[in-house]
PDB file of N, CA and C in Angstrom:
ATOM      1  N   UNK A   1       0.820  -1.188   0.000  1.00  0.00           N
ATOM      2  CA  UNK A   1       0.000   0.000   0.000  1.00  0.00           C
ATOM      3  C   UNK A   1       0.867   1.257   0.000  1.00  0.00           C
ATOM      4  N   UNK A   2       2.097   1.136   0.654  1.00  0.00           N
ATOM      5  CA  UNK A   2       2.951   2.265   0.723  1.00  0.00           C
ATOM      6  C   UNK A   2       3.624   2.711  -0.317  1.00  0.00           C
ATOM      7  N   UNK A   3       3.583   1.597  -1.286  1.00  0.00           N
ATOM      8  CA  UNK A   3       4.500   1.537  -2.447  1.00  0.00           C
ATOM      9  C   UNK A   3       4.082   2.129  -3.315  1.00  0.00           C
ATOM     10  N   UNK A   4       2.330   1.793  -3.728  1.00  0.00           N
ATOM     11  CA  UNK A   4       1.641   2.659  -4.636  1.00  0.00           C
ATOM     12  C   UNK A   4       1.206   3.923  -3.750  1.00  0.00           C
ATOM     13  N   UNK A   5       1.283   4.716  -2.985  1.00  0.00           N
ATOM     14  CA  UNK A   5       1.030   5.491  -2.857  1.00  0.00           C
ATOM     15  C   UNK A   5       2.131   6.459  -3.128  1.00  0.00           C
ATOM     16  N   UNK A   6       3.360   6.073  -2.650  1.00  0.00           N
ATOM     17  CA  UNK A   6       4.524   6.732  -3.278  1.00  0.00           C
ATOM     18  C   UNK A   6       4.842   6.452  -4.656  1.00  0.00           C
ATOM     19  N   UNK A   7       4.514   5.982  -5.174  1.00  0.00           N
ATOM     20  CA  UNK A   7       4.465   5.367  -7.032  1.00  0.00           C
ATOM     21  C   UNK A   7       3.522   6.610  -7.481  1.00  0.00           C
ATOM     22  N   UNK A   8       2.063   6.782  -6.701  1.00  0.00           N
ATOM     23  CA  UNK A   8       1.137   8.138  -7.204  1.00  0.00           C
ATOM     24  C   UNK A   8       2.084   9.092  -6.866  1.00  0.00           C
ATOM     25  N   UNK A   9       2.094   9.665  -5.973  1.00  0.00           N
ATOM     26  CA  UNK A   9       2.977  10.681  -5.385  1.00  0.00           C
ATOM     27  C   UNK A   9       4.182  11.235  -6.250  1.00  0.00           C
ATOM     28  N   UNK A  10       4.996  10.334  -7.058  1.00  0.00           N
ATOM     29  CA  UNK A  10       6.252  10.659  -7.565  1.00  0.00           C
ATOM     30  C   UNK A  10       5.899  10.735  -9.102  1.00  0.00           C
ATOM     31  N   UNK A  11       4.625   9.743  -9.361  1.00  0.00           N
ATOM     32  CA  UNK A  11       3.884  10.104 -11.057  1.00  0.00           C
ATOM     33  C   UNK A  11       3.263  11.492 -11.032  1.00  0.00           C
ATOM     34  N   UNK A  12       2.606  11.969  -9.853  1.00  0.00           N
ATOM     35  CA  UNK A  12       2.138  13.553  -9.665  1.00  0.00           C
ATOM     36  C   UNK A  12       2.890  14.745 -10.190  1.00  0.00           C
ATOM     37  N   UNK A  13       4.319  14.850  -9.382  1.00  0.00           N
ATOM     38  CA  UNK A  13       5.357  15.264  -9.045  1.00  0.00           C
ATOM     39  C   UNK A  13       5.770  15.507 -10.714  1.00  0.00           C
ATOM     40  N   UNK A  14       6.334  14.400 -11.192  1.00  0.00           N
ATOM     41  CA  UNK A  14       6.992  14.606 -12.379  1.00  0.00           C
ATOM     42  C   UNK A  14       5.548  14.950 -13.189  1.00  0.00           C
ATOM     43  N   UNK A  15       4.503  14.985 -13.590  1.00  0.00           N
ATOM     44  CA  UNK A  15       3.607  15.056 -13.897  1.00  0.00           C
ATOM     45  C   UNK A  15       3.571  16.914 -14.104  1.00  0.00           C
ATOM     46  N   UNK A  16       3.721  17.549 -12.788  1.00  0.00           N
ATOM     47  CA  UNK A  16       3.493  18.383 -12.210  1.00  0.00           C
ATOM     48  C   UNK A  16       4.729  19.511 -13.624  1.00  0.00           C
ATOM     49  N   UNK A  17       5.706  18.622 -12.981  1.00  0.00           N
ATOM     50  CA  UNK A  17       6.979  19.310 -13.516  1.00  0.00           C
ATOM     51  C   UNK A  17       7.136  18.972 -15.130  1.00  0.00           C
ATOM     52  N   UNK A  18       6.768  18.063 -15.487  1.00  0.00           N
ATOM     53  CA  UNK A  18       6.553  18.050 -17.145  1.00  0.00           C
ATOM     54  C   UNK A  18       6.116  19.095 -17.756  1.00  0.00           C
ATOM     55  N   UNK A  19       4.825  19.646 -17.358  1.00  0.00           N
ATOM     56  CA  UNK A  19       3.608  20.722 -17.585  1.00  0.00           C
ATOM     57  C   UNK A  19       4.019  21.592 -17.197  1.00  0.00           C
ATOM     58  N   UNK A  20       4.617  22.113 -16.631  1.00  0.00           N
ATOM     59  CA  UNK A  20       5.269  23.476 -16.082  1.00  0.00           C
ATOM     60  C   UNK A  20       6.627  23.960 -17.523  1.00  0.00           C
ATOM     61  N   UNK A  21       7.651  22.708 -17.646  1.00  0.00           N
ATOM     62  CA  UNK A  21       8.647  22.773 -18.367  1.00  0.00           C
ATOM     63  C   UNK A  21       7.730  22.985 -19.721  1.00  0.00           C
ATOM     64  N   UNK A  22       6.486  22.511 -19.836  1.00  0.00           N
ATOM     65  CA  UNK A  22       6.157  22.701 -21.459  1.00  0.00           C
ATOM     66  C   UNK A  22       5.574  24.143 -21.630  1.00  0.00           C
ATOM     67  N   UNK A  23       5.151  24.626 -20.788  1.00  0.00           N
ATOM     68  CA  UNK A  23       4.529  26.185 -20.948  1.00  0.00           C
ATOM     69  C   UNK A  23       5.042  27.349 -20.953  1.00  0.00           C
ATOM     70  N   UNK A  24       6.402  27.216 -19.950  1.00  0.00           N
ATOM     71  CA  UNK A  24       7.158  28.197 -19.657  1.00  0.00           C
ATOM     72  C   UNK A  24       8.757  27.876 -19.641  1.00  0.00           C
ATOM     73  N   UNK A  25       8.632  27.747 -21.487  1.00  0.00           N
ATOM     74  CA  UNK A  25      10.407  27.496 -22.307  1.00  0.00           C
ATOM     75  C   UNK A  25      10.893  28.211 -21.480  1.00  0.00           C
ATOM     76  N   UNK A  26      12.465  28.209 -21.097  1.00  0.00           N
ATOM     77  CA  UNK A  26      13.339  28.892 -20.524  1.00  0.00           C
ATOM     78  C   UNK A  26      13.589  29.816 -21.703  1.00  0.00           C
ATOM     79  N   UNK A  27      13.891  30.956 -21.865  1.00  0.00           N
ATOM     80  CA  UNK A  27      15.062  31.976 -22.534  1.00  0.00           C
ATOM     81  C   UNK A  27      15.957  31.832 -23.282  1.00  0.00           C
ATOM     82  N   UNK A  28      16.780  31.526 -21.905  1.00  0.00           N
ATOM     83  CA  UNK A  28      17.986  31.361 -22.450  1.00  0.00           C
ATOM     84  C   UNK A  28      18.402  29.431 -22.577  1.00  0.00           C
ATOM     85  N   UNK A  29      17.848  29.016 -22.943  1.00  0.00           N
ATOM     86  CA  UNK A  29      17.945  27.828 -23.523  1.00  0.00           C
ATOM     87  C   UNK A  29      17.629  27.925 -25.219  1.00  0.00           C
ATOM     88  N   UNK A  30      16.638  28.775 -25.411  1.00  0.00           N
ATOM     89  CA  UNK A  30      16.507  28.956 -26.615  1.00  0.00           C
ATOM     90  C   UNK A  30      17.743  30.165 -27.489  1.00  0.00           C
ATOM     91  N   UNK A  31      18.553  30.398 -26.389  1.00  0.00           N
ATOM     92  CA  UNK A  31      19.346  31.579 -27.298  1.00  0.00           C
ATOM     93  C   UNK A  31      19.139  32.772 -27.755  1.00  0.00           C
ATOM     94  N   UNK A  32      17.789  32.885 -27.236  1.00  0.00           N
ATOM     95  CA  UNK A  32      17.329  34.324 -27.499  1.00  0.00           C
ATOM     96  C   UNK A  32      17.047  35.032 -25.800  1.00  0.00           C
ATOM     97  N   UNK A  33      18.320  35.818 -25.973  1.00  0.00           N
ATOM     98  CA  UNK A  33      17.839  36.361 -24.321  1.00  0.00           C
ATOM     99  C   UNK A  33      17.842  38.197 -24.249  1.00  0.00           C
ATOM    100  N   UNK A  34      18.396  38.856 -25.286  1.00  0.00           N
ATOM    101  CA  UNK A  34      17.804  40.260 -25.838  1.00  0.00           C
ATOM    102  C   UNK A  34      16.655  39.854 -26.534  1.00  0.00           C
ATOM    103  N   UNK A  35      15.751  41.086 -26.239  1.00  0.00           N
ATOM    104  CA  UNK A  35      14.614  41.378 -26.766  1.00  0.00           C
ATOM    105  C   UNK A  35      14.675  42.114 -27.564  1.00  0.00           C
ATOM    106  N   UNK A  36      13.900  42.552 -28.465  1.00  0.00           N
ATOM    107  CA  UNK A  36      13.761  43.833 -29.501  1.00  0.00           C
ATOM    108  C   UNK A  36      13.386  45.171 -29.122  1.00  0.00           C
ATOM    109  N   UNK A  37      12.821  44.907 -27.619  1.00  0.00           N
ATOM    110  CA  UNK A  37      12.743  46.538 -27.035  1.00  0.00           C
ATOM    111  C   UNK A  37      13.733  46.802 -26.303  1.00  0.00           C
ATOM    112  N   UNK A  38      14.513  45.969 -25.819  1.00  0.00           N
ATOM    113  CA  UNK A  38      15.502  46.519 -25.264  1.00  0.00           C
ATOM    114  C   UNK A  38      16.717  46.650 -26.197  1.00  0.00           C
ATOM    115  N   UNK A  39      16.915  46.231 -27.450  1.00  0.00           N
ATOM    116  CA  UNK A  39      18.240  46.703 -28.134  1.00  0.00           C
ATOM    117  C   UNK A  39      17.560  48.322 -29.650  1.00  0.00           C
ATOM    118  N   UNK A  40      16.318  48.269 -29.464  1.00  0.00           N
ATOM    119  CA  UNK A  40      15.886  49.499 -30.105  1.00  0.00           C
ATOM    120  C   UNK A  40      16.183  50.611 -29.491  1.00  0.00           C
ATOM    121  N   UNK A  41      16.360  51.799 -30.503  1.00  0.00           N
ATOM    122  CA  UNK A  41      16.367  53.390 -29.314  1.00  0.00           C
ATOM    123  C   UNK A  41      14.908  53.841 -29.140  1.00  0.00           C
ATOM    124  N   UNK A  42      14.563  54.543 -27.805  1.00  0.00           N
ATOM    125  CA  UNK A  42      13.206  54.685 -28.158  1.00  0.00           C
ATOM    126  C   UNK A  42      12.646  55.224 -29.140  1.00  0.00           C
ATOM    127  N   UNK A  43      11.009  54.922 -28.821  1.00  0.00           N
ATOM    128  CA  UNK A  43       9.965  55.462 -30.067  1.00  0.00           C
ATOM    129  C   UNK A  43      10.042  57.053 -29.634  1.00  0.00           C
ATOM    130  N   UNK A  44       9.220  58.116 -30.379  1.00  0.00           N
ATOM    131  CA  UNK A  44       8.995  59.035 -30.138  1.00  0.00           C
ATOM    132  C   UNK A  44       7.661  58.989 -29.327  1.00  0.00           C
ATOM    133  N   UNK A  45       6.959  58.092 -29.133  1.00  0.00           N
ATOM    134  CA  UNK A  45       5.571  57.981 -28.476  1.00  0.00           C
ATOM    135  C   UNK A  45       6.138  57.701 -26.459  1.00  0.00           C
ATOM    136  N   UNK A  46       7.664  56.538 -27.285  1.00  0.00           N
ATOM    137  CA  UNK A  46       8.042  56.236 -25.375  1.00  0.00           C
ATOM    138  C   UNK A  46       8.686  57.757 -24.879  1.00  0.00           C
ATOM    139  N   UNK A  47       9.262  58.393 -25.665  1.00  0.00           N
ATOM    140  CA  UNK A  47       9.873  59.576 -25.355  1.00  0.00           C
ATOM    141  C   UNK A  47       9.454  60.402 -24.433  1.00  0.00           C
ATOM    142  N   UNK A  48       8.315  60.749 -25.815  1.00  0.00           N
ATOM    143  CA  UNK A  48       6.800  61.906 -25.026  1.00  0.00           C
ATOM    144  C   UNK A  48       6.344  61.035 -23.496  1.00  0.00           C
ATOM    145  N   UNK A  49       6.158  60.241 -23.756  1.00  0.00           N
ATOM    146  CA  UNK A  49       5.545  59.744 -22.430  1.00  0.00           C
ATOM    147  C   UNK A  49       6.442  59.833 -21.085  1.00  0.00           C
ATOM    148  N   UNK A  50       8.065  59.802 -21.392  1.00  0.00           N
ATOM    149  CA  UNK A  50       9.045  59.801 -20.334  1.00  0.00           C
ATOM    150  C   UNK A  50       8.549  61.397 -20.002  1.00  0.00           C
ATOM    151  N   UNK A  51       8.706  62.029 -20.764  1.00  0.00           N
ATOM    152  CA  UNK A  51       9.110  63.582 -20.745  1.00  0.00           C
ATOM    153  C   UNK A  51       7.635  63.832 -20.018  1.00  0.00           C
ATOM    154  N   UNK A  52       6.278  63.428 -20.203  1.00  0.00           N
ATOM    155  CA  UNK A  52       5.844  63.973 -19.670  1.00  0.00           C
ATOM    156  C   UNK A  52       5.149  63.547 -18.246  1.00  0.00           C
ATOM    157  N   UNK A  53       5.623  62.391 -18.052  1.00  0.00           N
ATOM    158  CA  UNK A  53       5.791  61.407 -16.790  1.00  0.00           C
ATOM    159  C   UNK A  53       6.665  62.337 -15.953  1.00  0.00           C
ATOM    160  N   UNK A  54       7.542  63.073 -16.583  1.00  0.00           N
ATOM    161  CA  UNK A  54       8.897  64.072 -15.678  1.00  0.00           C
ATOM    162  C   UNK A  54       7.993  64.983 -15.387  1.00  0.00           C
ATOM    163  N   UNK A  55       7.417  65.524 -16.487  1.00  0.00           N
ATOM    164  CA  UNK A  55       6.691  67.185 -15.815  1.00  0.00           C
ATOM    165  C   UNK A  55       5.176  66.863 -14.777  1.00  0.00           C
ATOM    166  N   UNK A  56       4.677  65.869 -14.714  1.00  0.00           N
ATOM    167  CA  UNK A  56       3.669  65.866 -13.743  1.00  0.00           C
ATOM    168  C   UNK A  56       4.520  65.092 -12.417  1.00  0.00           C
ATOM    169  N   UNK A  57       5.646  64.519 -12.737  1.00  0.00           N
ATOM    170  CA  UNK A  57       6.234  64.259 -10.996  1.00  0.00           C
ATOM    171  C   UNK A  57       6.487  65.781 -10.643  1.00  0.00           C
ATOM    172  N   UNK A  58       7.232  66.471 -11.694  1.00  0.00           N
ATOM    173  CA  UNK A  58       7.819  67.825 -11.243  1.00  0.00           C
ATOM    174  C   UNK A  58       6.524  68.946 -10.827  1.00  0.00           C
ATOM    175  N   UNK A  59       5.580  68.935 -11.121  1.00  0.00           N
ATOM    176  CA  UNK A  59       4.659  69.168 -10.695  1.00  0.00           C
ATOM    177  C   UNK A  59       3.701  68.945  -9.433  1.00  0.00           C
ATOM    178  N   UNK A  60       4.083  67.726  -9.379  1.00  0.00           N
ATOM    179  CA  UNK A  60       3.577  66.797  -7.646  1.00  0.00           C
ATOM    180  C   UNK A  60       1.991  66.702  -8.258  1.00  0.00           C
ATOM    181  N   UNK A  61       1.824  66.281  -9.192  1.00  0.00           N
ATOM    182  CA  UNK A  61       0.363  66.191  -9.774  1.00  0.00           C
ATOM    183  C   UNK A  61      -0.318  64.609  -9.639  1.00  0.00           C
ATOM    184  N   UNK A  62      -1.549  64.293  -8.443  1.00  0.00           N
ATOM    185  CA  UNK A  62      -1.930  63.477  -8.241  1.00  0.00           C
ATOM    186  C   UNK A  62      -3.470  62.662  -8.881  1.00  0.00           C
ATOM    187  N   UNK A  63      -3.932  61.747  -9.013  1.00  0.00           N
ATOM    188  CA  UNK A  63      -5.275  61.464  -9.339  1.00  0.00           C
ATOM    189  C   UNK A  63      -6.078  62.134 -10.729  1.00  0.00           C
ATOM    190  N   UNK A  64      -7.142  63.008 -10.607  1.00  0.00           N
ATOM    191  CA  UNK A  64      -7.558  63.326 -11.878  1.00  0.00           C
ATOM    192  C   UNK A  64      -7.019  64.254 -12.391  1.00  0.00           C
ATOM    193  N   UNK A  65      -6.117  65.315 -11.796  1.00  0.00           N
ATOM    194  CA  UNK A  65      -5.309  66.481 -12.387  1.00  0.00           C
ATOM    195  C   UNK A  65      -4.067  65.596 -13.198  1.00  0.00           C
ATOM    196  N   UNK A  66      -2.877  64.648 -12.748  1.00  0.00           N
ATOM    197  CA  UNK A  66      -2.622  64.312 -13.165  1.00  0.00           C
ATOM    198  C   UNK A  66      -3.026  63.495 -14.622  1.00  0.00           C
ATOM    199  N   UNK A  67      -3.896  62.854 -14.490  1.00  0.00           N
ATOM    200  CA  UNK A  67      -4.784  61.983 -15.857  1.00  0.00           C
ATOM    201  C   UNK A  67      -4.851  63.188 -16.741  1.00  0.00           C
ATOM    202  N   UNK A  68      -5.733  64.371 -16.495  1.00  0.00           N
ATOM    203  CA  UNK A  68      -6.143  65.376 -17.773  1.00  0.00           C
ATOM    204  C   UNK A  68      -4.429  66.026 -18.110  1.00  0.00           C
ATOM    205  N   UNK A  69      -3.878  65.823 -17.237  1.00  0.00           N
ATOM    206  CA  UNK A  69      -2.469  66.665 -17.731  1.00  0.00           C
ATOM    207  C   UNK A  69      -1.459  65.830 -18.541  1.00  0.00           C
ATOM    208  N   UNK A  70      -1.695  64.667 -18.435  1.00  0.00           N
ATOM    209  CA  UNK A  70      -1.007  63.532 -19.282  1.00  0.00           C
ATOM    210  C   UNK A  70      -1.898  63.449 -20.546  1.00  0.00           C
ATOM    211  N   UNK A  71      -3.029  63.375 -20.365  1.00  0.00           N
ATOM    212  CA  UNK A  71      -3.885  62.941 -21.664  1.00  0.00           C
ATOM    213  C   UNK A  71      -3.961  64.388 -22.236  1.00  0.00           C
ATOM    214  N   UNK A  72      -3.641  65.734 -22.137  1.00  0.00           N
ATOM    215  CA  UNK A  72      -3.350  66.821 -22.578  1.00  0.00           C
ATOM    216  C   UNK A  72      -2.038  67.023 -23.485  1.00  0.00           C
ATOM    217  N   UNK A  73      -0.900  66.226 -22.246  1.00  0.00           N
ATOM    218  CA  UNK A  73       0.648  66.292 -22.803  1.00  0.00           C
ATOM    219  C   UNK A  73       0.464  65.479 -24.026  1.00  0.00           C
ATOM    220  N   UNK A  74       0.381  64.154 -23.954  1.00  0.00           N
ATOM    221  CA  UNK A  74       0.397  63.338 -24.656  1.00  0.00           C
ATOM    222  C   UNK A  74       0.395  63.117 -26.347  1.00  0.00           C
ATOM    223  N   UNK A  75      -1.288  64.275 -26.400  1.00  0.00           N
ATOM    224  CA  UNK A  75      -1.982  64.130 -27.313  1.00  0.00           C
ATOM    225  C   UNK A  75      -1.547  65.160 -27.960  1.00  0.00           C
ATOM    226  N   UNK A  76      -0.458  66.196 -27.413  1.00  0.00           N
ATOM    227  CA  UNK A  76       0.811  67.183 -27.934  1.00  0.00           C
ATOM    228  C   UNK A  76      -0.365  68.772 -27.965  1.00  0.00           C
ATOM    229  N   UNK A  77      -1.245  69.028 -27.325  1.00  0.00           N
ATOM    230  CA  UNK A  77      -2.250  70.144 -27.435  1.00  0.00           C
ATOM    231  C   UNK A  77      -1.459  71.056 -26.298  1.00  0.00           C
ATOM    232  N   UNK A  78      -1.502  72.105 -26.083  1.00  0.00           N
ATOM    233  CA  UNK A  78      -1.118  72.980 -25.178  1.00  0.00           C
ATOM    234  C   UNK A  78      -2.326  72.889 -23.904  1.00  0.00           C
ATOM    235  N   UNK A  79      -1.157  73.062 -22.716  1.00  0.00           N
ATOM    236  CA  UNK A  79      -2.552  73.292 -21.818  1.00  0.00           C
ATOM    237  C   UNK A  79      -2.854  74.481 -21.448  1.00  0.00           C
ATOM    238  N   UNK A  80      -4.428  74.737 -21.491  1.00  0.00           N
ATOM    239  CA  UNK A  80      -4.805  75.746 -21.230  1.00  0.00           C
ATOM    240  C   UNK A  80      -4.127  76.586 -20.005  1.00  0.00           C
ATOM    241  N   UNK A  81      -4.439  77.840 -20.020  1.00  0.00           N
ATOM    242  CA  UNK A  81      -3.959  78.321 -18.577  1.00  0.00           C
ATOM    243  C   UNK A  81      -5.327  78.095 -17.515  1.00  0.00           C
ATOM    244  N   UNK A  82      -4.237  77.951 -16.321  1.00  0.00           N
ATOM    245  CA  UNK A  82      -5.025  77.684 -15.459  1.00  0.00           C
ATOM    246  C   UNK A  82      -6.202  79.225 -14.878  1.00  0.00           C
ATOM    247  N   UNK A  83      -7.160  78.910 -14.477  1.00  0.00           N
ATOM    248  CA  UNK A  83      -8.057  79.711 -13.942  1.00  0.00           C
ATOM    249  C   UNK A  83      -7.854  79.815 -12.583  1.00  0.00           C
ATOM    250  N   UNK A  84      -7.359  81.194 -12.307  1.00  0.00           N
ATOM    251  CA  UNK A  84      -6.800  81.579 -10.658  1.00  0.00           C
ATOM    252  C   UNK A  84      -7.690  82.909 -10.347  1.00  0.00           C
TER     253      UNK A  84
END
């Protein structure tokens, strides 16, 4: 009784680990371990987005002010002046 239960137990196991090895190829087994975004220079779309990721930290701009000021930057429109 002990025998087949450790006989299930160790068919599980490798079972377990078969299915794992088939879904998630290693990398670098395949020889491909650069990606294409990391050996490209950026886009002009990742650019804008750094640059304007900088001006709303530099700003301290949180929640929905932040959102309209990115989706303002982004979309390359000037922002209005503010109403004081």
């Amino acid at each position: 009784m002990k025998q087949s239960i450790i006989a299930v137990s160790l068919a599980l196991v490798a079972g377990a680990s078969f299915a794992r090895a088939a879904h998630a190829p290693d990398p670098a087994a395949s020889g491909v371990v650069a990606t294409a975004a990391a050996t490209e220079p950026g886009t002009p779309q990742r650019s804008k987005m750094k640059t304007c990721n900088a001006d709303a930290k530099a700003k301290d701009l949180h929640g929905p002010d932040r959102k309209a000021f990115m989706k303002q930057c982004l979309s390359g429109k000037a922002r209005p002046a503010a109403a004081s």
